[in-house]
C-alpha atoms as a PDB file:
ATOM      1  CA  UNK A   1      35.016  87.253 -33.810  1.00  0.00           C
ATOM      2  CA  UNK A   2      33.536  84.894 -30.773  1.00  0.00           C
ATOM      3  CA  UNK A   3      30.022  84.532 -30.891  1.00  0.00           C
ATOM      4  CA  UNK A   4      28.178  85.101 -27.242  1.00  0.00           C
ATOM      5  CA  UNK A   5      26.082  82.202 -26.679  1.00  0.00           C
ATOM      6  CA  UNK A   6      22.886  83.771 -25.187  1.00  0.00           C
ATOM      7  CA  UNK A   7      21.043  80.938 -22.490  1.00  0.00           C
ATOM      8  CA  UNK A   8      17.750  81.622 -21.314  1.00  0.00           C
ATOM      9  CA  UNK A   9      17.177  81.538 -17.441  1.00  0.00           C
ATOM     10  CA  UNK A  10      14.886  78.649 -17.415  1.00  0.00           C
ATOM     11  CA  UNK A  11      18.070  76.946 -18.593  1.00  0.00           C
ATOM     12  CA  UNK A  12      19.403  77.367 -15.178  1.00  0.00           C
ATOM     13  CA  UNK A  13      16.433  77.302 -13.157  1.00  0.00           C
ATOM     14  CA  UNK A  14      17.140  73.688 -11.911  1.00  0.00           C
ATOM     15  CA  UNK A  15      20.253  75.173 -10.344  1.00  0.00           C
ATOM     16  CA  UNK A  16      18.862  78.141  -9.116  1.00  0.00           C
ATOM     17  CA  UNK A  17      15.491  77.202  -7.260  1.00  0.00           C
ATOM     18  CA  UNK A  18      14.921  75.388  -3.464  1.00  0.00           C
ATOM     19  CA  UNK A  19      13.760  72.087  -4.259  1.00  0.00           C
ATOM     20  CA  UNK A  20      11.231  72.369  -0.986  1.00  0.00           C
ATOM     21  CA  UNK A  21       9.629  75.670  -2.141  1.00  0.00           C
ATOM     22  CA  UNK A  22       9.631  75.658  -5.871  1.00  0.00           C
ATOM     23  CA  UNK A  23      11.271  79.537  -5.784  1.00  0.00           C
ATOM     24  CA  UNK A  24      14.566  81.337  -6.489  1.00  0.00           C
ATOM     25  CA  UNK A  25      16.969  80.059  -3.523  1.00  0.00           C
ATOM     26  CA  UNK A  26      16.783  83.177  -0.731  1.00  0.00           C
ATOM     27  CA  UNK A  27      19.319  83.157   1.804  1.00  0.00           C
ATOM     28  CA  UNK A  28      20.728  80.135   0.005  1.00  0.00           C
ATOM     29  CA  UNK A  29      22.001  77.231   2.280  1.00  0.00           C
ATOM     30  CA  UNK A  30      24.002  73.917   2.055  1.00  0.00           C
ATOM     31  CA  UNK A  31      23.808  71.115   3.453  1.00  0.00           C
ATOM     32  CA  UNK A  32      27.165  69.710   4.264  1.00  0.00           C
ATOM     33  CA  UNK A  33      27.298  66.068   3.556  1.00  0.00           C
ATOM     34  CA  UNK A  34      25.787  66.390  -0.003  1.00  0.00           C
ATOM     35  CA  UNK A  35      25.965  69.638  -0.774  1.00  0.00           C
ATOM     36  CA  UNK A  36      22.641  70.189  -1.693  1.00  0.00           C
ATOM     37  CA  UNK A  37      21.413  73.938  -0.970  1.00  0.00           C
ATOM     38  CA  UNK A  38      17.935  75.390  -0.063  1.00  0.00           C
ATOM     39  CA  UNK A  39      16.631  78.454   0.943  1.00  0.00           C
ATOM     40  CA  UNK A  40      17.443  78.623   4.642  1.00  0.00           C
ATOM     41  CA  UNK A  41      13.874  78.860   6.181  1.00  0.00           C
ATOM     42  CA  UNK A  42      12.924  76.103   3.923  1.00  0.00           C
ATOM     43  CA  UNK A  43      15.682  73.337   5.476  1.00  0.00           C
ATOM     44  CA  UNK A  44      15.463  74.489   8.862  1.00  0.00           C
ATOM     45  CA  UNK A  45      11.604  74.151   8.653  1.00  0.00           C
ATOM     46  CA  UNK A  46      12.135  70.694   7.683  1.00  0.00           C
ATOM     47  CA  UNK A  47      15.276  69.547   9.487  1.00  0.00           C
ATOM     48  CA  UNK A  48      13.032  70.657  12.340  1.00  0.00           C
ATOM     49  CA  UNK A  49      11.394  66.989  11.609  1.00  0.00           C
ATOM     50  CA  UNK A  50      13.721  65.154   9.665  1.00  0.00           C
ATOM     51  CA  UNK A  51      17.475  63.655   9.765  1.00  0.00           C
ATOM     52  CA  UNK A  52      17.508  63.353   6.189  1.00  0.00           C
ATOM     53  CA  UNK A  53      18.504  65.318   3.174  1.00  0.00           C
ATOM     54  CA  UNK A  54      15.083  65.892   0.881  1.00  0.00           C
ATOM     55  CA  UNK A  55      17.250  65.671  -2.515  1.00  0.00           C
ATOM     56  CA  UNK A  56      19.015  62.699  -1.742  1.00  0.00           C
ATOM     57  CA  UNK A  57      18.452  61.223   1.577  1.00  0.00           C
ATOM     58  CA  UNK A  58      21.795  61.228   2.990  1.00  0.00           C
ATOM     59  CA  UNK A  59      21.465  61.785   7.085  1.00  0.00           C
ATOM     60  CA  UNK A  60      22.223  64.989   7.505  1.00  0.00           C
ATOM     61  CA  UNK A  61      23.660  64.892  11.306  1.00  0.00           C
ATOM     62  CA  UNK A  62      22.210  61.521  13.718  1.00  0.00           C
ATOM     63  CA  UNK A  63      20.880  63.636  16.616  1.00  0.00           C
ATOM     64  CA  UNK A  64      21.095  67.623  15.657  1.00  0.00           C
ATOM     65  CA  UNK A  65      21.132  67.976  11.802  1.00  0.00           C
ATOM     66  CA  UNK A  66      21.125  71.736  12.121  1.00  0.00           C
ATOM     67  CA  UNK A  67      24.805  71.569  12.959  1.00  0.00           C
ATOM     68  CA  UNK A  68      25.771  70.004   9.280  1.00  0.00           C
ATOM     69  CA  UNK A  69      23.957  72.988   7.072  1.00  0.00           C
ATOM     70  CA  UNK A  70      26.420  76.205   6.251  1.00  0.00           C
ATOM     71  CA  UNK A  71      25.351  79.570   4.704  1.00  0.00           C
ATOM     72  CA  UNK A  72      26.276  79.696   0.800  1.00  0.00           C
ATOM     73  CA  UNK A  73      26.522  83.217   0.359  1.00  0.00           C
ATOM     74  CA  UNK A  74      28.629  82.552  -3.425  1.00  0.00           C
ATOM     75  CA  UNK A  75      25.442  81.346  -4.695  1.00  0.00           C
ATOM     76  CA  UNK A  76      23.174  83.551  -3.182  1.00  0.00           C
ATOM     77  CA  UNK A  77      24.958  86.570  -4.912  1.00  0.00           C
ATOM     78  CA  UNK A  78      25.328  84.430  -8.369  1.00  0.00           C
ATOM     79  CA  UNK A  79      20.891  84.110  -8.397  1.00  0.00           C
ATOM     80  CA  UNK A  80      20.410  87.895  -7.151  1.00  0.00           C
ATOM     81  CA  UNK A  81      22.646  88.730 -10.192  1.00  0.00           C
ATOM     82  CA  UNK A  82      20.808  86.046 -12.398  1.00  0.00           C
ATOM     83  CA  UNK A  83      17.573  86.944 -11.647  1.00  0.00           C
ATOM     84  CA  UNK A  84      16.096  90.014 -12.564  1.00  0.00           C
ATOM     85  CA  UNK A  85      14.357  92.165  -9.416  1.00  0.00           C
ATOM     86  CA  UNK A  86      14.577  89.435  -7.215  1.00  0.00           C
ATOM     87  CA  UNK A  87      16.858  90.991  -4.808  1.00  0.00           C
ATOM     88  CA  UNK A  88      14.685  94.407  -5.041  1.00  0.00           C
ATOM     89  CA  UNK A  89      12.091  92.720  -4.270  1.00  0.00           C
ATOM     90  CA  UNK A  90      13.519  90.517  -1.225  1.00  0.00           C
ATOM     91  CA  UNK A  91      14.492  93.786   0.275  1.00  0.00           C
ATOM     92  CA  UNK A  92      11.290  95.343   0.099  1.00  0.00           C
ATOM     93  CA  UNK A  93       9.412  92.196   1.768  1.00  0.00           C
ATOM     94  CA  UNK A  94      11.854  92.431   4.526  1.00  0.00           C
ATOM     95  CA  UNK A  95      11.413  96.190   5.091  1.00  0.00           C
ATOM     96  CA  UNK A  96       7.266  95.414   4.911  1.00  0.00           C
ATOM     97  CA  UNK A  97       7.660  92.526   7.429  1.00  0.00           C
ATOM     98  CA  UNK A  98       9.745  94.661  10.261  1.00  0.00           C
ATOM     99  CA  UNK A  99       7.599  97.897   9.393  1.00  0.00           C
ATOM    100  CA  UNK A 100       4.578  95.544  10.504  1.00  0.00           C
ATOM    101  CA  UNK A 101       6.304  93.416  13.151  1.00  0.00           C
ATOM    102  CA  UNK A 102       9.216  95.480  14.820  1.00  0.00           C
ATOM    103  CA  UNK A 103       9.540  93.465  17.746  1.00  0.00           C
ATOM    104  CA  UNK A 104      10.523  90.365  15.231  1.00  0.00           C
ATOM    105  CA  UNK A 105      13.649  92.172  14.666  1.00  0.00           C
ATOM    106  CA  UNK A 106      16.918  91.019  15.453  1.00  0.00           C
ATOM    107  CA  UNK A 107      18.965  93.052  17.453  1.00  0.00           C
ATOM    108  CA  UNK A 108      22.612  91.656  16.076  1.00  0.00           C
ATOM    109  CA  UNK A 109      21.130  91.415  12.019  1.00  0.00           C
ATOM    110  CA  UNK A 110      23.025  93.569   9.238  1.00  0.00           C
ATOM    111  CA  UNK A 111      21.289  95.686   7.306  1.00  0.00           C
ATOM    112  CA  UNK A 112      20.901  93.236   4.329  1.00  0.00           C
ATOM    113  CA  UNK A 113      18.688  91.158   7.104  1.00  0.00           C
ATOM    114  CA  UNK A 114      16.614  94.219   7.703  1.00  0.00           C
ATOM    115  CA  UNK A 115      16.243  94.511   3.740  1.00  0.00           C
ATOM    116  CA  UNK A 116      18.159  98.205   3.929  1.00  0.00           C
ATOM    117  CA  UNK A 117      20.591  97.739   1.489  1.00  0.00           C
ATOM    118  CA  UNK A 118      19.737  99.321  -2.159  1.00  0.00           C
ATOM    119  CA  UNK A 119      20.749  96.933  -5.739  1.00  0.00           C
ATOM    120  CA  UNK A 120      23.573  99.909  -5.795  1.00  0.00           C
ATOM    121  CA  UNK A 121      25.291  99.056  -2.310  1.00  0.00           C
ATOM    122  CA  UNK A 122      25.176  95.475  -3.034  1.00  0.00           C
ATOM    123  CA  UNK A 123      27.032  96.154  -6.692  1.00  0.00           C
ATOM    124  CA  UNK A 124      23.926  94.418  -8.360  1.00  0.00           C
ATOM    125  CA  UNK A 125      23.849  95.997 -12.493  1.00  0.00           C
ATOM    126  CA  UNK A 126      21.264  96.177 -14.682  1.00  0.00           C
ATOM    127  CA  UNK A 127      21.520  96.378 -18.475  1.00  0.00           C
ATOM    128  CA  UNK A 128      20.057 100.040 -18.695  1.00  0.00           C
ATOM    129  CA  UNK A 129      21.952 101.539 -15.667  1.00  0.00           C
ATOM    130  CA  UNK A 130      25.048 103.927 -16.224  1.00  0.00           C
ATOM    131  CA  UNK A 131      28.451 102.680 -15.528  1.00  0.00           C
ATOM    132  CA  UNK A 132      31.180 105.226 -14.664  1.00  0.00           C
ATOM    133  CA  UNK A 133      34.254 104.305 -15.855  1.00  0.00           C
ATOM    134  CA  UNK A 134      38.200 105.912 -16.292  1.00  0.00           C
ATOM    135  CA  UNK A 135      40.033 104.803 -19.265  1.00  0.00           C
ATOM    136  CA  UNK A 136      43.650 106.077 -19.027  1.00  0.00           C
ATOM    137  CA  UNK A 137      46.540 104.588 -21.451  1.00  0.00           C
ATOM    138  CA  UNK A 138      48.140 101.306 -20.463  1.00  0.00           C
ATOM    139  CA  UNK A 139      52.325 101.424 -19.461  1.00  0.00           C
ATOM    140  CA  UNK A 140      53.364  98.091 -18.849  1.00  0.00           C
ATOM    141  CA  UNK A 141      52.327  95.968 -16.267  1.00  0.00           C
ATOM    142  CA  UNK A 142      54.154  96.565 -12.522  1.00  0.00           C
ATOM    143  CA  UNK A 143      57.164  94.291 -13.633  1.00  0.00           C
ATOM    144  CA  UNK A 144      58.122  96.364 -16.763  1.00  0.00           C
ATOM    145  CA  UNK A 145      57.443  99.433 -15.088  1.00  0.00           C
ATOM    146  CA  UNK A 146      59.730  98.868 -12.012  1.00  0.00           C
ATOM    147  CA  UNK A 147      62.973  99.164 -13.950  1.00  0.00           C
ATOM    148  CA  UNK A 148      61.614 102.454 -15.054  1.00  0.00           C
ATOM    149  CA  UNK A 149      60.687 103.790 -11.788  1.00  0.00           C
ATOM    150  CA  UNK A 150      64.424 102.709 -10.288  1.00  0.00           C
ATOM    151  CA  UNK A 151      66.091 104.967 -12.721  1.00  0.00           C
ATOM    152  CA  UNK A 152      64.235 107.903 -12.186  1.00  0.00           C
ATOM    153  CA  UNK A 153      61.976 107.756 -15.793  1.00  0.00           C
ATOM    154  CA  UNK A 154      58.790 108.415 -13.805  1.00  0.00           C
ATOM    155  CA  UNK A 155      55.491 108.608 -15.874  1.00  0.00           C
ATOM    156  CA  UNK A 156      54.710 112.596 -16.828  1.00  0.00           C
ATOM    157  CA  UNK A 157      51.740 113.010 -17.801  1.00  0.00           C
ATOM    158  CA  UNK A 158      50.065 110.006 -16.266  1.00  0.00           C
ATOM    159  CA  UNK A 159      46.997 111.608 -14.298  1.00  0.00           C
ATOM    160  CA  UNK A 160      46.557 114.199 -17.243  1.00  0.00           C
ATOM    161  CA  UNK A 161      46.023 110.783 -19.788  1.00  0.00           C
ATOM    162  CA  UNK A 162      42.939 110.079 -17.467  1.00  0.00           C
ATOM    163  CA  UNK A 163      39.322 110.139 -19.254  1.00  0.00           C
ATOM    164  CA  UNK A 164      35.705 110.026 -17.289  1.00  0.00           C
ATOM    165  CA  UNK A 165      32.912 108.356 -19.193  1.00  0.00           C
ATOM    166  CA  UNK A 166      29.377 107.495 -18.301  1.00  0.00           C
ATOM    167  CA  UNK A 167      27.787 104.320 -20.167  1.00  0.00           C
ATOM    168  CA  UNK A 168      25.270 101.505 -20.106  1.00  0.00           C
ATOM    169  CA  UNK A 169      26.158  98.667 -18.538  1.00  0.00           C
ATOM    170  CA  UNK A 170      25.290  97.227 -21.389  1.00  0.00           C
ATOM    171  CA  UNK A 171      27.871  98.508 -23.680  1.00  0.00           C
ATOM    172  CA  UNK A 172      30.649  96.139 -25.026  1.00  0.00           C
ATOM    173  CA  UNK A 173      34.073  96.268 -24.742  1.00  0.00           C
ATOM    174  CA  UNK A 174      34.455  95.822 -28.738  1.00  0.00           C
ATOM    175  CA  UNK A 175      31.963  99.385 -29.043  1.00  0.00           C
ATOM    176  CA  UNK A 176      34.445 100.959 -26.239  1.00  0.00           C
ATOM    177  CA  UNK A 177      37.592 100.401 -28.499  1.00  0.00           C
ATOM    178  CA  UNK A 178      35.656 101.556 -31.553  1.00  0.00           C
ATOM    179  CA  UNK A 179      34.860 104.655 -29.385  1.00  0.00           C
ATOM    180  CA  UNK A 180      38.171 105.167 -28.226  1.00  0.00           C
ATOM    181  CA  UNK A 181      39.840 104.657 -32.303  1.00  0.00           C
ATOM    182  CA  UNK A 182      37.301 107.249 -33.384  1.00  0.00           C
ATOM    183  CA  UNK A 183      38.140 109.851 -30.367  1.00  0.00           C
ATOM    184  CA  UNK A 184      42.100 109.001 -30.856  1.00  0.00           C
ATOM    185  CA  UNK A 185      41.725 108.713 -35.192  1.00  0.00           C
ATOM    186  CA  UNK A 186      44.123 105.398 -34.457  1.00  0.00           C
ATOM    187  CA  UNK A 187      45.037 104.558 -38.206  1.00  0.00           C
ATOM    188  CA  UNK A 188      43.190 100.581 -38.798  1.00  0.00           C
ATOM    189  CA  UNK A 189      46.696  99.059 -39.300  1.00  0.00           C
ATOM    190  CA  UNK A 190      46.489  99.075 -35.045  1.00  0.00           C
ATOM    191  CA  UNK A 191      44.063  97.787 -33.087  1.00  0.00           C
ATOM    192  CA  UNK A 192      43.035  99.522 -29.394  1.00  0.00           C
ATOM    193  CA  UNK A 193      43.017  96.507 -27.170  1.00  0.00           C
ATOM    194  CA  UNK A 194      40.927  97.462 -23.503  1.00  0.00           C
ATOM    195  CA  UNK A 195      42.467  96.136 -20.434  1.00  0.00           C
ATOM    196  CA  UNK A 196      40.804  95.831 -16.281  1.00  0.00           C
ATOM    197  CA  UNK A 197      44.405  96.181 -14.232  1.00  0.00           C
ATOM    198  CA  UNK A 198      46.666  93.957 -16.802  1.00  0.00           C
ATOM    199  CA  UNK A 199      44.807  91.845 -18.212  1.00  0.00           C
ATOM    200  CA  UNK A 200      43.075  92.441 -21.426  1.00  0.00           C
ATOM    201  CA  UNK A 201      39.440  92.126 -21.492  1.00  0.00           C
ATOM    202  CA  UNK A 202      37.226  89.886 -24.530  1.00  0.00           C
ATOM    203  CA  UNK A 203      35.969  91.409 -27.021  1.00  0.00           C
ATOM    204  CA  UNK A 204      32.422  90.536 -26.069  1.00  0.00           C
ATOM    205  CA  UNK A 205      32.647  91.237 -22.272  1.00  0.00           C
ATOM    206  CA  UNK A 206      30.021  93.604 -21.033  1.00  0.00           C
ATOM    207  CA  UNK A 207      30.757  96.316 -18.078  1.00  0.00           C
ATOM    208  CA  UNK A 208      28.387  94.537 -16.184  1.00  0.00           C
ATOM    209  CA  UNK A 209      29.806  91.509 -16.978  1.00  0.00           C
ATOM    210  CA  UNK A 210      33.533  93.271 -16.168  1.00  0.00           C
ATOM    211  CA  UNK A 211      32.035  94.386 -12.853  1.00  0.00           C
ATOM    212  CA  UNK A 212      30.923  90.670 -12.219  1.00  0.00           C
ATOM    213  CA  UNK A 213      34.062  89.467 -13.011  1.00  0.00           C
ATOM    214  CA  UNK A 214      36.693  91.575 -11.340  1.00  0.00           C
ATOM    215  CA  UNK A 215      36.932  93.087  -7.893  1.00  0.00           C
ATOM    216  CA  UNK A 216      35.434  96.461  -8.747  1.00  0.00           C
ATOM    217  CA  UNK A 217      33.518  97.290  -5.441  1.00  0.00           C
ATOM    218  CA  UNK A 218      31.392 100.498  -7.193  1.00  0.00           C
ATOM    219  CA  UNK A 219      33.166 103.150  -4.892  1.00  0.00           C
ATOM    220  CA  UNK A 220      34.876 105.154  -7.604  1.00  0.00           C
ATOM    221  CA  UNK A 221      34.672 104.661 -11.411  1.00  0.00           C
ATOM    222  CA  UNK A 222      34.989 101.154 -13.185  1.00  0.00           C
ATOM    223  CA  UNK A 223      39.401 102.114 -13.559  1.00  0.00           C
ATOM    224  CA  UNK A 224      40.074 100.308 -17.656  1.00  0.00           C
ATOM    225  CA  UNK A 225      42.800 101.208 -19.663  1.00  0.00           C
ATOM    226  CA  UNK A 226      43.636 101.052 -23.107  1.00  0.00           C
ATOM    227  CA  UNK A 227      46.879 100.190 -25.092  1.00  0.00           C
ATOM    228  CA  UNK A 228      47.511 100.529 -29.305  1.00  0.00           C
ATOM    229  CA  UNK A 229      49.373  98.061 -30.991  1.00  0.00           C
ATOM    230  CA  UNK A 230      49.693  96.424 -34.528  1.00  0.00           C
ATOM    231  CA  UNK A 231      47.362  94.718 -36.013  1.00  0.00           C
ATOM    232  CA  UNK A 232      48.108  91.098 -37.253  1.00  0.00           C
ATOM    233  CA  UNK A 233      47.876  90.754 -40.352  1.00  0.00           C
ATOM    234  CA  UNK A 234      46.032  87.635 -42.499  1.00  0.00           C
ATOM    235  CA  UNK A 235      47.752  85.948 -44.441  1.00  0.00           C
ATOM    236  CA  UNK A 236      45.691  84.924 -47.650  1.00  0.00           C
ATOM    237  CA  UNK A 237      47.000  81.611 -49.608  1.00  0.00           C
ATOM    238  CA  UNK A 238      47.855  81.778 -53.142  1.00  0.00           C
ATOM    239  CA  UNK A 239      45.453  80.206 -54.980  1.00  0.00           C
ATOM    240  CA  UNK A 240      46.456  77.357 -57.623  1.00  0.00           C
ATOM    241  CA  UNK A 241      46.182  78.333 -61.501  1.00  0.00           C
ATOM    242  CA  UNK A 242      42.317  77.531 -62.353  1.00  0.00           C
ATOM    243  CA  UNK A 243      40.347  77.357 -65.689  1.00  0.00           C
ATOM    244  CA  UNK A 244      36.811  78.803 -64.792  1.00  0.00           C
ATOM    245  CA  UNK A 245      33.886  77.963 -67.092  1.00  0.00           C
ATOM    246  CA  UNK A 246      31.275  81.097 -67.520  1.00  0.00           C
ATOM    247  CA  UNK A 247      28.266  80.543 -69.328  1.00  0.00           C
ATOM    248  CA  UNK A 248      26.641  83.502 -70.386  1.00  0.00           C
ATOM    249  CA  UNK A 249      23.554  83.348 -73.096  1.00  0.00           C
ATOM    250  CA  UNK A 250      23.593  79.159 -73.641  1.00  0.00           C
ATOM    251  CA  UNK A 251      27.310  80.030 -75.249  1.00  0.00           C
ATOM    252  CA  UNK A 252      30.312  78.416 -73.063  1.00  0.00           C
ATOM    253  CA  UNK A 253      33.054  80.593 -72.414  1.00  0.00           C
ATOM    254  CA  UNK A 254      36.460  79.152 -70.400  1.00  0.00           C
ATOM    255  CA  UNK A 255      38.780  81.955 -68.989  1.00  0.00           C
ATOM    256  CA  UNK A 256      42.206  80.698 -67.562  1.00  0.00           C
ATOM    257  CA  UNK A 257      43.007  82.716 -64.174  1.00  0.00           C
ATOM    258  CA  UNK A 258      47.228  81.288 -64.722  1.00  0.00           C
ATOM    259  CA  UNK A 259      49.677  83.949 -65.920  1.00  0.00           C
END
């Protein structure tokens, strides 16, 4: 069975943290000729002075560096989903800072700029939050089901296979195929493999980790499905004839394990 390597977040601090500020990157931004990133107030503060890049001193633009830095909004969403609370709390600071100041506000800003958008809307998980999900059983991917659909064989009872669960985002994909054996009595000679779509998911793969991973947008329930199929079986290697030597009460006994 693989092993999850667990890495602590200090790990990847150095990745995830403005140089200029010493925090988690907010509204993360790159520079373009190094790609070194920043929170955006932090650069623009101090291209506001400077031609140079504070990392590695690369000129940044000769006359208007401002032109040569680019929005990274890929690892923005990779340190909200990293960091624990750090996009609640972003949010909330926004929604303080316009409740005190509203004539800061910009007219054209989306609602993420005016902090309105909840951990839910932006598809952010946490490890104790209920995931809906719809496990139904698995017919093929598209290609073997086309030749099926052409001559008429159309699926029955395809909506009526459909299940609703609610679990923790937590949960594993290995405890959902347990589940799904024990609800089904599957005999152990077949294994329940989970798939997202058609591909089959690991073992070890969260749902927040499958939401992560795959386009799943949170406006219906997480859509798996499951297939049965046999196990493979080990194959154990005969073992060569042995003598083994048991001593039992200082006497020495030798039993041969050959026919």
């Amino acid at each position: 069975m693989h092993r999850t390597t667990r890495i602590k977040i200090t790990e990847l601090n150095p990745h995830l943290m403005c140089a200029l500020c010493g925090g988690y990157f907010i509204d993360a931004t790159t520079i373009v000729e190094c790609l070194h990133s920043f929170c955006k107030t932090c650069i623009v503060r101090y291209l506001e002075t400077n031609k140079y890049c504070p990392m590695c001193d690369v000129q940044v633009h000769k006359t208007r560096p401002l032109l040569s830095i680019r929005s990274d909004k890929t690892l923005q969403d990779i340190v909200y989903k990293l960091v624990p609370g750090l996009f609640k709390d972003e949010m909330k600071r926004r929604r303080d800072f316009y409740a005190a100041y509203p004539m800061a506000e910009v007219p054209n800003g989306s609602n993420e700029d005016r902090g309105e958008v909840s951990e839910q809307d932006k598809g952010n998980l946490t490890d104790d939050e209920i995931v809906s999900l719809s496990i139904e059983f698995y017919e093929g991917s598209r290609e073997e089901k086309k030749g099926t659909v052409e001559n008429g064989d159309l699926e029955k009872d395809k909506k009526n296979g459909v299940r609703f669960l609610r679990c923790p985002a937590a949960m594993t994909v290995m405890h959902l195929a347990k589940f799904l054996r024990n609800k089904m009595d599957v005999p152990s000679k077949y294994k329940v493999e989970v798939l997202y779509e058609d591909e089959p998911l690991k073992e070890y793969y969260t749902l927040m980790d499958i939401a992560y991973i795959y386009p799943w947008r949170r406006n219906g329930p997480l859509p798996l499905k499951y297939r049965v199929q046999p196990a493979c079986k080990r194959l154990k290697l005969s073992q060569p004839a042995t003598s083994e030597c048991i001593n039992t009460s200082g006497a020495s006994e030798c039993e041969s394990v050959s026919d």
